[in-house]
Protein backbone atom coordinates (compact mmCIF):
# COMPACT_ATOMS: atom_id res chain seq x y z
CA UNK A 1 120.21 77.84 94.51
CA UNK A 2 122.76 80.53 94.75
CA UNK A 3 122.04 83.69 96.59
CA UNK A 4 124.54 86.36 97.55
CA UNK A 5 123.44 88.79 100.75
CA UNK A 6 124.48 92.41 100.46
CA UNK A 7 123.89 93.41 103.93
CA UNK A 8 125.76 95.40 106.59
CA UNK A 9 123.52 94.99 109.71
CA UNK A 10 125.39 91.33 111.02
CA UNK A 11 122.60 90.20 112.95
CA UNK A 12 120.17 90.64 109.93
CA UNK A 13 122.20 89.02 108.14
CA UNK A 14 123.31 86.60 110.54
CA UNK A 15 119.29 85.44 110.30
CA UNK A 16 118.67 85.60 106.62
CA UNK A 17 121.20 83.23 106.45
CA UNK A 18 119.84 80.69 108.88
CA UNK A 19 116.45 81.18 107.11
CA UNK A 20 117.72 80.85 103.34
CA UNK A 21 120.33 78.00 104.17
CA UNK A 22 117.16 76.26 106.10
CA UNK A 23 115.63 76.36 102.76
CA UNK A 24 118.17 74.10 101.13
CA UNK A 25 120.16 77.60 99.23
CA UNK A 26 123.52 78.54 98.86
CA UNK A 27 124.38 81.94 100.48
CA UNK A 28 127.72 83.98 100.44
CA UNK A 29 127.18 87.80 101.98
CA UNK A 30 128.69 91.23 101.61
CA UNK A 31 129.05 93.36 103.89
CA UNK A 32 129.31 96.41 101.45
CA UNK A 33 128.35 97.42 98.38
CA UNK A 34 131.17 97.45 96.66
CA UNK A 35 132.24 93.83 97.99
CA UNK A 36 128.47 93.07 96.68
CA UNK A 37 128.87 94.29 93.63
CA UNK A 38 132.53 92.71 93.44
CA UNK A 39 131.13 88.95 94.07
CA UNK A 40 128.18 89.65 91.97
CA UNK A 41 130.13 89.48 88.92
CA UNK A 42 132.74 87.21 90.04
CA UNK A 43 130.53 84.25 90.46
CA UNK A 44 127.29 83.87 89.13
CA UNK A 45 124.00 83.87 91.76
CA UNK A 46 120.59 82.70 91.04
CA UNK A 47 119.53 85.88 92.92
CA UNK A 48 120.71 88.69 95.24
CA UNK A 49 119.20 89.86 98.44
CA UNK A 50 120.05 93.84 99.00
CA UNK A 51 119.85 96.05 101.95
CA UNK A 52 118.67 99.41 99.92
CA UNK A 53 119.88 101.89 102.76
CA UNK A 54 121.98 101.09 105.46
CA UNK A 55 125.57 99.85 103.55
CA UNK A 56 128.60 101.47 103.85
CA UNK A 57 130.06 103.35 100.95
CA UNK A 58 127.68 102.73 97.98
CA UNK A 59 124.08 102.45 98.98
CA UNK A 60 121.78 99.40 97.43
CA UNK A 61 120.01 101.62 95.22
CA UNK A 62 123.34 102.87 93.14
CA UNK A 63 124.28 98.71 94.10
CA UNK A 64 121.19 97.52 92.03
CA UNK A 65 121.77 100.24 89.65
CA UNK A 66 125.07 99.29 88.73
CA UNK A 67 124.08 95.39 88.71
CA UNK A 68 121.48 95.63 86.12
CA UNK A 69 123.88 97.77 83.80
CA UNK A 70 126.05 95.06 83.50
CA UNK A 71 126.06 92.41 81.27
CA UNK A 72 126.89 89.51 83.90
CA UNK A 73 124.29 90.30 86.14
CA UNK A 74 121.82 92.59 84.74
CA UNK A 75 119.18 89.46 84.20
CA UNK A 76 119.77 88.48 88.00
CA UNK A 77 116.74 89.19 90.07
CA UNK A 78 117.49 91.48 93.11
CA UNK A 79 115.22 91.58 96.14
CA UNK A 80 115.64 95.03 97.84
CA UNK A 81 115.38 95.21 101.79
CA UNK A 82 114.48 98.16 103.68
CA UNK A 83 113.20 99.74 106.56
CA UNK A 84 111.38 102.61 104.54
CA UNK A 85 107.65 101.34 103.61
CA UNK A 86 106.75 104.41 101.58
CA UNK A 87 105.53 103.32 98.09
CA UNK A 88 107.70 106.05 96.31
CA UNK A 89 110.26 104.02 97.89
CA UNK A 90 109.19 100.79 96.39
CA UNK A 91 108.33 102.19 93.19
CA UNK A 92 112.18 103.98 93.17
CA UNK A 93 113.41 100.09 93.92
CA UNK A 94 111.41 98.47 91.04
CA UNK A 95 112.09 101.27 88.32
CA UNK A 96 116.14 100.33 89.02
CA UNK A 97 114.91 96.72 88.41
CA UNK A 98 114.26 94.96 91.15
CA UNK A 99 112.21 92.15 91.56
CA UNK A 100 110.97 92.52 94.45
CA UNK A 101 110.91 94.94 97.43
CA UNK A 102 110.61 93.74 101.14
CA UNK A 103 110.08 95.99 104.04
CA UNK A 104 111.70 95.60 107.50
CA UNK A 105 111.01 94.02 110.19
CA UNK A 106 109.78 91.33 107.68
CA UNK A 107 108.45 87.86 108.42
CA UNK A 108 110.47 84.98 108.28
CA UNK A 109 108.47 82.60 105.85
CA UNK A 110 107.29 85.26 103.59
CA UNK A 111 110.97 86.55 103.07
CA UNK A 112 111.97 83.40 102.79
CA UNK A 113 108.75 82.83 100.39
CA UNK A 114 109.13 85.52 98.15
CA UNK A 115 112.92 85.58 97.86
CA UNK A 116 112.80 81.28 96.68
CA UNK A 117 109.83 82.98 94.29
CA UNK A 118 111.90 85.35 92.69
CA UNK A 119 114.79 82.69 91.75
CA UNK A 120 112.49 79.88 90.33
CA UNK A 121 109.69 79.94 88.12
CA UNK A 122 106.20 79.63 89.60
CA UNK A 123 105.61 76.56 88.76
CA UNK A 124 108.63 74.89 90.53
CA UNK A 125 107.82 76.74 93.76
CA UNK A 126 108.79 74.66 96.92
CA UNK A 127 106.55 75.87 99.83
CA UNK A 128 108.37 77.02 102.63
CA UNK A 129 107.36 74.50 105.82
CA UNK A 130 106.31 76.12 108.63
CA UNK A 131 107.92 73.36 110.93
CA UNK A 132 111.90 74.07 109.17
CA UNK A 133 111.07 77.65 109.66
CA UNK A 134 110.42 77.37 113.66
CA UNK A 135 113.70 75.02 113.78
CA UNK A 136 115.60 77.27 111.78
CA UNK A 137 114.72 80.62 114.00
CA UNK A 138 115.51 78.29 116.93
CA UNK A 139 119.27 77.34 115.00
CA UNK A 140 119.59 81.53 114.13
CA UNK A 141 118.72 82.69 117.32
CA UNK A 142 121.21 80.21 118.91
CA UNK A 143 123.98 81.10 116.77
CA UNK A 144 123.26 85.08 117.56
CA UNK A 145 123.39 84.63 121.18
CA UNK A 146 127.13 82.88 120.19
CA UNK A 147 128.67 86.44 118.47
């Protein structure tokens, strides 16, 4: 599975990574919107992960926005990350189309969880092993203390 990361916070990003890759996926990151929106419909992902306030330039809500106006990537799902909890705030998210909406700090096997559950149909589900996700936070946290 091919996910692309639109995220500007390194560390985060750094993590979701570790967790996603972990999970046997394919991930490529952005640091910006614009980038994000650039390799979005360059190459084709099975889904996009989307920080909804903190990128540079373009935020993820005009990001998701523009991605679902598209042709090449307007059936992609898009999981929106954010720090803001408020349901207007979800509800803004999901009107733009997202599939999802996942608030910060999040836990590592529901992201991980709900972003494989957005890409695949619910039937082909793999469930994320608790085991992988303690040796991948161990593998994240190592490379982190590296930067």
């Amino acid at each position: 599975m091919k996910i692309l990361i639109v995220e500007a916070d390194t560390p985060l990003a750094m993590r979701m990574i570790c967790f996603l890759t972990g999970a046997g996926c394919e991930v490529q990151i952005a640091r910006t919107g614009e980038a994000g929106i650039g390799l979005a419909l360059e190459k084709k992902f099975d889904l996009i992960v989307l920080d909804m306030d903190l990128l540079p330039g373009i935020n993820g809500l005009d990001v998701c926005r523009e991605l679902k106006q598209r042709h090449f990537t307007r059936h992609t799902p898009v999981v929106l990350v954010s720090d803001r909890s408020s349901l207007e705030d979800q509800q803004r998210g999901l009107d733009l189309g997202a599939a999802d909406y996942i608030t910060k700090p999040f836990d590592t096997s529901d992201f991980v969880q709900r972003v494989l559950s957005q890409a695949k149909p619910p039937n082909a589900l793999n469930v994320f092993d608790e085991d992988a996700d303690a040796n991948a936070e161990g593998l994240c946290d190592a490379a982190q203390s590296n930067q």
